[in-house]
N, C-alpha and C. Protein backbone atom coordinates (compact mmCIF):
# COMPACT_ATOMS: atom_id res chain seq x y z
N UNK A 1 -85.41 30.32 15.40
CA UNK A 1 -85.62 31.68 14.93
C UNK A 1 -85.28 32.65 16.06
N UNK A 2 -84.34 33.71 15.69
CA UNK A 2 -84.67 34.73 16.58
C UNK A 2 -85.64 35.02 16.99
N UNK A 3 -85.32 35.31 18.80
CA UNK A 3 -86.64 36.18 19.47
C UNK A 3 -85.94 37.79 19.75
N UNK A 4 -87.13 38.31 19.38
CA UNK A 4 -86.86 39.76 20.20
C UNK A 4 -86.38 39.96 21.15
N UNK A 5 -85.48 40.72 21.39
CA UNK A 5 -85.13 40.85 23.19
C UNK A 5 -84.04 40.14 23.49
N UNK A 6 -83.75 39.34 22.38
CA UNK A 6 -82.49 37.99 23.04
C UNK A 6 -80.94 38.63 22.44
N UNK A 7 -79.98 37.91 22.78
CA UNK A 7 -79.02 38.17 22.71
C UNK A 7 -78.50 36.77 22.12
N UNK A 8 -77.56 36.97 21.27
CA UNK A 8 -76.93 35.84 20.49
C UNK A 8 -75.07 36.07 19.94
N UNK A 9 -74.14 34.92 20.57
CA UNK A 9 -73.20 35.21 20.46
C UNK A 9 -72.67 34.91 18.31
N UNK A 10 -72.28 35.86 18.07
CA UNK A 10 -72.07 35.43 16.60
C UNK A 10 -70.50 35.47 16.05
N UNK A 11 -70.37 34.50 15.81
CA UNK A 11 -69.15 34.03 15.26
C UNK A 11 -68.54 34.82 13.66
N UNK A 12 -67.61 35.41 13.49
CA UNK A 12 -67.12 35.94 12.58
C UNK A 12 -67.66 34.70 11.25
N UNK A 13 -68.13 34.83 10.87
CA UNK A 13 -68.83 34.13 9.10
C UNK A 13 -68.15 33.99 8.41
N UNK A 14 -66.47 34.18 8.22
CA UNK A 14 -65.69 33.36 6.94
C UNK A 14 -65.95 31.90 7.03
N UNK A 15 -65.75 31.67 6.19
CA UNK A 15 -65.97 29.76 6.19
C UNK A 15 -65.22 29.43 5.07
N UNK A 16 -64.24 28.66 4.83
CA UNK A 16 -63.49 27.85 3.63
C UNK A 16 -63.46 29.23 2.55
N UNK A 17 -62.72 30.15 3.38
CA UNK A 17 -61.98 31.14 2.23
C UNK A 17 -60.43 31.05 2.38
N UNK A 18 -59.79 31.98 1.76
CA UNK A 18 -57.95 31.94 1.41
C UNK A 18 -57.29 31.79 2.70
N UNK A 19 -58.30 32.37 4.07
CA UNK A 19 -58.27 32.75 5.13
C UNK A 19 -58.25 31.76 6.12
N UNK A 20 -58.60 31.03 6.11
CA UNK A 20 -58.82 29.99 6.90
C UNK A 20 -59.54 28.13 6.06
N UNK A 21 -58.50 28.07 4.83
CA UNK A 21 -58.43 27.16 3.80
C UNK A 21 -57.09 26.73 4.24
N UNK A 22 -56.89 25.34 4.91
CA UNK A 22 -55.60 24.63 5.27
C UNK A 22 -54.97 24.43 3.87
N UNK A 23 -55.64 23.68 2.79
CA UNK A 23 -56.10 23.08 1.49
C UNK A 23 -55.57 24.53 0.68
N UNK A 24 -55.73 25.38 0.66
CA UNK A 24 -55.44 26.48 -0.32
C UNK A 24 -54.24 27.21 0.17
N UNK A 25 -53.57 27.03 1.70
CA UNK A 25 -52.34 27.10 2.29
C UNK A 25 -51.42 26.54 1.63
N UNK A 26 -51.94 25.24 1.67
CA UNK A 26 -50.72 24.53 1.37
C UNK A 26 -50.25 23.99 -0.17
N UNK A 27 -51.27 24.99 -0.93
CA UNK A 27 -50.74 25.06 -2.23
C UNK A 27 -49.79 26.38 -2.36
N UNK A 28 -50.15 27.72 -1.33
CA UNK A 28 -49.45 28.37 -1.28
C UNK A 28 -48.42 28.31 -0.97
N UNK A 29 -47.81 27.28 -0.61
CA UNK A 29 -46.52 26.62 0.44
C UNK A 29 -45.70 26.17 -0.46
N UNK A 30 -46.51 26.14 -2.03
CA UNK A 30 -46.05 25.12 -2.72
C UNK A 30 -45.54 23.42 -3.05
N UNK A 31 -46.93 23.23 -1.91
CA UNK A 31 -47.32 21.80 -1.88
C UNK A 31 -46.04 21.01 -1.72
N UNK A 32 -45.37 20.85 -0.95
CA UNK A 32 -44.20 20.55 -0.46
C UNK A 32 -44.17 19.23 -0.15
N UNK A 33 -43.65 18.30 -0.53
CA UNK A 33 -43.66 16.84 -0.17
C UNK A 33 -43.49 16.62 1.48
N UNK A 34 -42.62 17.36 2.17
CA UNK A 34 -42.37 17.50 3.47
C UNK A 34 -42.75 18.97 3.68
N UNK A 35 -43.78 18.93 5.11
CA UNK A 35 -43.91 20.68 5.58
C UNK A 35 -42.88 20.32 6.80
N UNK A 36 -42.16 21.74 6.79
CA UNK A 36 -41.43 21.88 7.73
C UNK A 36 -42.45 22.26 9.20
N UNK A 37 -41.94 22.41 10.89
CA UNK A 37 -42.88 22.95 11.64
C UNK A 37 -43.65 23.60 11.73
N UNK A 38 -42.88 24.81 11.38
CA UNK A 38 -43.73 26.04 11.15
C UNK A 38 -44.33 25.50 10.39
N UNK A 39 -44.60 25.67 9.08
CA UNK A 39 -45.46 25.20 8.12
C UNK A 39 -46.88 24.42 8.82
N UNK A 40 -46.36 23.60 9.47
CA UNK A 40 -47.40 22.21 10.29
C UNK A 40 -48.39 23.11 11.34
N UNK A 41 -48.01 23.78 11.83
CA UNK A 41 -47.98 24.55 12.70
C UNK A 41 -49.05 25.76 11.96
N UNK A 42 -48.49 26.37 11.29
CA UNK A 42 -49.52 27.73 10.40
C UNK A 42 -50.65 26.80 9.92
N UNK A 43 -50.77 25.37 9.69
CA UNK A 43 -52.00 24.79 9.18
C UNK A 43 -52.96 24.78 9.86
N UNK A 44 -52.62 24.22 10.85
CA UNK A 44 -52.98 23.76 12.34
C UNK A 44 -54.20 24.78 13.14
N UNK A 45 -52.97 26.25 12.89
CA UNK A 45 -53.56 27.10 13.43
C UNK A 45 -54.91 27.21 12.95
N UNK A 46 -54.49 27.46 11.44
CA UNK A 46 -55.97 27.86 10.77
C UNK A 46 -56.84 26.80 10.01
N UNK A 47 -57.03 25.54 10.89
CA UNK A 47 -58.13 24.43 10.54
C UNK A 47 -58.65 23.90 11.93
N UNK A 48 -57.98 25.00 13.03
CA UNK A 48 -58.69 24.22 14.14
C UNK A 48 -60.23 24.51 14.53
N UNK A 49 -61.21 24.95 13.47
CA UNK A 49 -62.14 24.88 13.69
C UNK A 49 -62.84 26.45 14.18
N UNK A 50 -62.17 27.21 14.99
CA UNK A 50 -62.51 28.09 15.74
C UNK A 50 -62.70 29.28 15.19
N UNK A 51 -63.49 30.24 15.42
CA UNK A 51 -63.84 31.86 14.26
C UNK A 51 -63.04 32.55 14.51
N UNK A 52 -62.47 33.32 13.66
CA UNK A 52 -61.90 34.01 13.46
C UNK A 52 -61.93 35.41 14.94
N UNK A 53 -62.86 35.71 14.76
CA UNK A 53 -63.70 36.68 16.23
C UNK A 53 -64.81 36.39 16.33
N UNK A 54 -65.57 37.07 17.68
CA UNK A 54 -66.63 36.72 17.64
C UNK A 54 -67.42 37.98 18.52
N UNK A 55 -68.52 37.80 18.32
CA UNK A 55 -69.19 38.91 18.82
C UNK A 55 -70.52 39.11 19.30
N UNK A 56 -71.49 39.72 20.43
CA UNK A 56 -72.58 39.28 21.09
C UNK A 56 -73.87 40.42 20.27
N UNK A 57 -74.62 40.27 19.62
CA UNK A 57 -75.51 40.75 18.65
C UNK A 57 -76.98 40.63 19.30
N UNK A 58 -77.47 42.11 19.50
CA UNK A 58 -78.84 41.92 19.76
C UNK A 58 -80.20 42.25 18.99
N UNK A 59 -80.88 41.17 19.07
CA UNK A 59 -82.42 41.26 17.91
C UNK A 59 -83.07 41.75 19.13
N UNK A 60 -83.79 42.79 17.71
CA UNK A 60 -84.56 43.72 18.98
C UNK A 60 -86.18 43.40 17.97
N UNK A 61 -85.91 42.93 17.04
CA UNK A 61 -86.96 42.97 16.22
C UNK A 61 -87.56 41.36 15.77
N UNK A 62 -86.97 40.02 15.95
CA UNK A 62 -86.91 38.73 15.61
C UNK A 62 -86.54 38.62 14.30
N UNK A 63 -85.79 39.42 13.65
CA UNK A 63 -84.76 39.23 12.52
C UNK A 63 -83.71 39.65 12.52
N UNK A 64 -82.00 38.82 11.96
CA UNK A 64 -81.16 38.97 11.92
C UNK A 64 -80.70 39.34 10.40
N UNK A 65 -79.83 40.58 10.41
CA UNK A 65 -79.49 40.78 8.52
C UNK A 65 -78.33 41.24 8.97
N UNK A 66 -76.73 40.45 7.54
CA UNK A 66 -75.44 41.60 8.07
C UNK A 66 -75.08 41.05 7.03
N UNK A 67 -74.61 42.25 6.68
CA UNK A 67 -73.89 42.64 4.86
C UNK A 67 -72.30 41.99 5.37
N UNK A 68 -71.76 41.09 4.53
CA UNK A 68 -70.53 40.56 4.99
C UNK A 68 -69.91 40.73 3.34
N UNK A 69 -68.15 41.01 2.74
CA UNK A 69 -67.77 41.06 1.73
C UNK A 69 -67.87 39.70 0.70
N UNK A 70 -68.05 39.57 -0.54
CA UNK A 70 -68.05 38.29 -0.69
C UNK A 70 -66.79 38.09 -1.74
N UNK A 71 -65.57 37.59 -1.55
CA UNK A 71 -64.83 36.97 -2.32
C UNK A 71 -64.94 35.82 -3.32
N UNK A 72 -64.24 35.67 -4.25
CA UNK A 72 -64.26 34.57 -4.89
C UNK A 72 -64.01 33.33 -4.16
N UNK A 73 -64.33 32.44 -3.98
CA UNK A 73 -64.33 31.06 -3.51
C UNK A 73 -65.42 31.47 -2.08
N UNK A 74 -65.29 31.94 -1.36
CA UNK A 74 -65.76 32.37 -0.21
C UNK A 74 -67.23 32.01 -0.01
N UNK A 75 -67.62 31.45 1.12
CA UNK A 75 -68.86 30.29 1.65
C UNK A 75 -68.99 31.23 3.05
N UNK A 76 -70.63 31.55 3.33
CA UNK A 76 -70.62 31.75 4.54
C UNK A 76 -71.44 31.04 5.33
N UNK A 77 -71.34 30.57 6.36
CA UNK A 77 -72.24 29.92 7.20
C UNK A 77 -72.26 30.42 8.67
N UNK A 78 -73.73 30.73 9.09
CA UNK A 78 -73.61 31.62 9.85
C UNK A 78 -74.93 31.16 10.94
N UNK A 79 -74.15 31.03 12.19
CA UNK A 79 -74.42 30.27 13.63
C UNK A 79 -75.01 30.92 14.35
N UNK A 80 -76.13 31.47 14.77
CA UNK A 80 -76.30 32.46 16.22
C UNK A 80 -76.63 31.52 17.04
N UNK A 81 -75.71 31.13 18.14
CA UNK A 81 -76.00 30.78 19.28
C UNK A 81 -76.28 31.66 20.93
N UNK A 82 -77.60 31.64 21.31
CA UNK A 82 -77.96 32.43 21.91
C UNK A 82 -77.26 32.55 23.56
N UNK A 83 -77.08 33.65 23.74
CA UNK A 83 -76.40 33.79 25.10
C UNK A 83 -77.32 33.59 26.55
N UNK A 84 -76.82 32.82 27.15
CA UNK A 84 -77.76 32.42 28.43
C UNK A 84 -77.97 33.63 29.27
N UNK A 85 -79.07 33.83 29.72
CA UNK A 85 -79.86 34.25 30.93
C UNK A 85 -79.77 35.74 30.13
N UNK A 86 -80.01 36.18 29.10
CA UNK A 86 -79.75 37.67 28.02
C UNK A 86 -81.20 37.87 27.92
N UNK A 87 -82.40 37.55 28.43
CA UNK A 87 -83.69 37.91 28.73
C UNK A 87 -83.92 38.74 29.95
């Protein structure tokens, strides 16, 4: 749980949208029996795991709330990992 006073680095919250869906790419690609590099490459980019941005968020109160858009298919999962020595 958040503490008051702390600082927490927070990761941009898309998760398995149009945006970062390898799987929904590569129907856009038109599911191609062979991907060319590029192609391999644009997947790559966007399934290696990593957020989109990210950003350092402070609870001043021991609760966290943030209005994020919600698309169709769109999942959010959302990480605060707290920043060292931010006491």
């Amino acid at each position: 749980m958040p503490g008051p006073g702390s600082n927490y680095f927070c990761p941009d919250p898309v998760f398995l949208s149009k945006y970062n869906d390898p799987f929904t790419a590569d129907v856009e690609m038109g599911s191609p029996n062979q991907l060319t590099r590029v192609q391999v490459e644009a997947l790559k980019k966007m399934s290696g795991g990593e957020p989109a941005g990210q950003e350092v968020i402070a609870i001043t109160d021991g609760h966290f709330s943030q209005t994020m858009p919600l698309r169709t298919n769109d999942c959010y999962q959302v990480v605060l990992t707290p920043v060292k020595n931010s006491r």
